[in-house]
N, C-alpha and C. Protein backbone atom coordinates (compact mmCIF):
# COMPACT_ATOMS: atom_id res chain seq x y z
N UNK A 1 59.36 -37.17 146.85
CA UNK A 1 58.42 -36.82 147.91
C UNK A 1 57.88 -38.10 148.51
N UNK A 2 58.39 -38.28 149.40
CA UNK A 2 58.11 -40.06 150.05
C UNK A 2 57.56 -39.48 151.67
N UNK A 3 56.96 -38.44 151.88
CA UNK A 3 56.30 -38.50 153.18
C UNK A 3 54.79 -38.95 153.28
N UNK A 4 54.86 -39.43 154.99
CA UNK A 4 53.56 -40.72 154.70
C UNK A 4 52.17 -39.32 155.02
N UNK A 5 51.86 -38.35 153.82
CA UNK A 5 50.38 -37.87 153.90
C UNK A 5 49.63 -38.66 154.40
N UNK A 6 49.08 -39.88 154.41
CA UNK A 6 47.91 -40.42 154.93
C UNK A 6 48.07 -40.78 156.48
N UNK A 7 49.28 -40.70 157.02
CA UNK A 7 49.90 -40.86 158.73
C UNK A 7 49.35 -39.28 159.70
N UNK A 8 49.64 -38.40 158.87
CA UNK A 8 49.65 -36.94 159.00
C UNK A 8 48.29 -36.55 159.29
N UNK A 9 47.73 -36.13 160.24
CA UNK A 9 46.63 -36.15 161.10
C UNK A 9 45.41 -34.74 160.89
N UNK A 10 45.88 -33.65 160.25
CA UNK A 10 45.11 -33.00 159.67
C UNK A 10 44.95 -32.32 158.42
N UNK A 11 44.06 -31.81 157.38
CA UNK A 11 44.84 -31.21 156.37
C UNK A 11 45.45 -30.21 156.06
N UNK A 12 45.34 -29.01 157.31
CA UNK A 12 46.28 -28.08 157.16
C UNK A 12 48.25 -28.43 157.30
N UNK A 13 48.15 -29.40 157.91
CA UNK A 13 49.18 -30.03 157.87
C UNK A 13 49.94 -30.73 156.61
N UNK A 14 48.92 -31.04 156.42
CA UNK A 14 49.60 -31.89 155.04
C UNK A 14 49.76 -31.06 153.84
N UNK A 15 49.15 -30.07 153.54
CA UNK A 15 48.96 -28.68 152.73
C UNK A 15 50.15 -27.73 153.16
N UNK A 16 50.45 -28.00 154.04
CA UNK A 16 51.68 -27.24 154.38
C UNK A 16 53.02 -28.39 154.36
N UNK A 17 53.19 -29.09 154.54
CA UNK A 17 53.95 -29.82 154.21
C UNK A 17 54.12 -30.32 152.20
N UNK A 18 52.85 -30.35 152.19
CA UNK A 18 53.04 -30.65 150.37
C UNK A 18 53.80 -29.38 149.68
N UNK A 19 53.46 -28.19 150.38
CA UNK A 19 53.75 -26.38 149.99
C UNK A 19 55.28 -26.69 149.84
N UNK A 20 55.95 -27.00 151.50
CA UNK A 20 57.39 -26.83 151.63
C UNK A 20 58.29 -27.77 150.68
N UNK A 21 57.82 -29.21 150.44
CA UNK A 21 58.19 -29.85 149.36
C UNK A 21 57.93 -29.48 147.96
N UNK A 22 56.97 -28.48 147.72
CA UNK A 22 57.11 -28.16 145.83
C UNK A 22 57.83 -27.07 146.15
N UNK A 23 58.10 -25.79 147.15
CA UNK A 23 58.71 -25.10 146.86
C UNK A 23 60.07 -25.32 147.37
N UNK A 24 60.28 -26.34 148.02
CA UNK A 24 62.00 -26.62 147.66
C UNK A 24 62.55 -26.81 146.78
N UNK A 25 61.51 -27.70 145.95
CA UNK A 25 62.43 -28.06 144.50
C UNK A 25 62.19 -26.83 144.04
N UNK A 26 61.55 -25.84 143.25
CA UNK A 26 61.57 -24.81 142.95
C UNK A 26 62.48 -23.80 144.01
N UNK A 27 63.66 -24.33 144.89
CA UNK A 27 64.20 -22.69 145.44
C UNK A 27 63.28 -22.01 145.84
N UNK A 28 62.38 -21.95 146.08
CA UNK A 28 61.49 -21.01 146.70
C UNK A 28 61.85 -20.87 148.30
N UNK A 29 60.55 -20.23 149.05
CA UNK A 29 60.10 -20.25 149.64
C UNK A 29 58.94 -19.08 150.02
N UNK A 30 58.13 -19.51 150.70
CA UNK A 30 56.88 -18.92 150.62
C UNK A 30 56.22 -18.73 151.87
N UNK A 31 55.88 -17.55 152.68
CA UNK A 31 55.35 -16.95 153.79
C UNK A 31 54.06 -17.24 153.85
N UNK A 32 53.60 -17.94 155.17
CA UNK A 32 51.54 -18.01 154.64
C UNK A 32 51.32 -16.96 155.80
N UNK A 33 50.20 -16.24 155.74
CA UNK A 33 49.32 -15.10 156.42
C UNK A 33 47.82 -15.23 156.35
N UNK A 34 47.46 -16.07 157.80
CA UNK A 34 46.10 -16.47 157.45
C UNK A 34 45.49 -15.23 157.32
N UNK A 35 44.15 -14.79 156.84
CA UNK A 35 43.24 -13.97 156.34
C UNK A 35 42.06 -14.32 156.47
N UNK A 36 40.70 -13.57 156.46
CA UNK A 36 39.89 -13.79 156.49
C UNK A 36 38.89 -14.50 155.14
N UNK A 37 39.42 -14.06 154.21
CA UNK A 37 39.44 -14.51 152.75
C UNK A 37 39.85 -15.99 152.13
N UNK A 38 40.58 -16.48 153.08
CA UNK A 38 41.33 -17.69 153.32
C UNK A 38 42.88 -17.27 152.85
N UNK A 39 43.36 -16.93 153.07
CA UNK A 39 44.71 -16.48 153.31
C UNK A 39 45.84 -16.25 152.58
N UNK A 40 46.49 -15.86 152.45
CA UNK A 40 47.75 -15.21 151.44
C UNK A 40 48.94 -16.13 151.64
N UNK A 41 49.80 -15.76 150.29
CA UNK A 41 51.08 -16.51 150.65
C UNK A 41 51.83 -15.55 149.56
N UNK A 42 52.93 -14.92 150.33
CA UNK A 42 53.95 -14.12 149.81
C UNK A 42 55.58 -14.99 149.40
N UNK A 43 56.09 -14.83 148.00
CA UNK A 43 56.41 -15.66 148.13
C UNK A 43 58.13 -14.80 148.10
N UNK A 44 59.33 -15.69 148.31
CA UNK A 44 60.06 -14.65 148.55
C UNK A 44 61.68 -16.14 147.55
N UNK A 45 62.22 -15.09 146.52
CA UNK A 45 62.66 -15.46 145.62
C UNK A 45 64.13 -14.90 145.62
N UNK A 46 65.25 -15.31 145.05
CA UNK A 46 66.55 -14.80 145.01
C UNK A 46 67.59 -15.45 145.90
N UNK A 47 68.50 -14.75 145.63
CA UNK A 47 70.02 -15.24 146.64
C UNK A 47 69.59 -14.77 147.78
N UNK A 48 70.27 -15.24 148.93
CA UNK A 48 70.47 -15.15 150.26
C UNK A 48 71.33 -13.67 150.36
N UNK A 49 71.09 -13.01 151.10
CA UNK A 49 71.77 -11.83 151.15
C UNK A 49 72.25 -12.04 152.80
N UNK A 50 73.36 -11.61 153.25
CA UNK A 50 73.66 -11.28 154.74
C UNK A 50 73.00 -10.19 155.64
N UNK A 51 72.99 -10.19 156.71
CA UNK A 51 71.24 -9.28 157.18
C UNK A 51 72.57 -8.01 156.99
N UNK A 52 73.48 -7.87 157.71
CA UNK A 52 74.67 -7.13 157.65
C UNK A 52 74.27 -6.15 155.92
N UNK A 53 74.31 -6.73 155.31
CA UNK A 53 74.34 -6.58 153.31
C UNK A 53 72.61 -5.68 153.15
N UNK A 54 71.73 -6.40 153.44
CA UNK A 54 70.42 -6.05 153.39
C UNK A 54 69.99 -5.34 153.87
N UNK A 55 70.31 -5.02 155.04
CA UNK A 55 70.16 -3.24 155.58
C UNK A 55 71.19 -1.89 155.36
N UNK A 56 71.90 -2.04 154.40
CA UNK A 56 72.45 -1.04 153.93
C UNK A 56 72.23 -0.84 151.91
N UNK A 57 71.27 -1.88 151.79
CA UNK A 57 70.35 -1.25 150.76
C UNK A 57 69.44 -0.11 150.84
């Protein structure tokens, strides 16, 4: 993780950028949904399916 955080101009920015770098290494990835609560993050796990494949589940 060699990106310059302290160049990066606000902290929602950098909080989202730190997010996409831990959940790459973990395979992840993770949906944010601001809220009034301060906000959710759904996170979404597994193989890649073809959209073709995934709507005939």
């Amino acid at each position: 993780d060699k990106l310059p955080y302290d160049l990066i101009p606000t902290r929602e920015l950098r909080a989202m950028l730190r997010r996409y770098v831990r959940e790459r290494k973990q395979e992840r990835f993770g949906i944010y949904m601001d809220s009034g609560d301060g906000g959710r993050l759904a996170m979404i796990e597994g193989e890649a399916r073809s959209w073709h494949q995934a709507i005939q589940d």
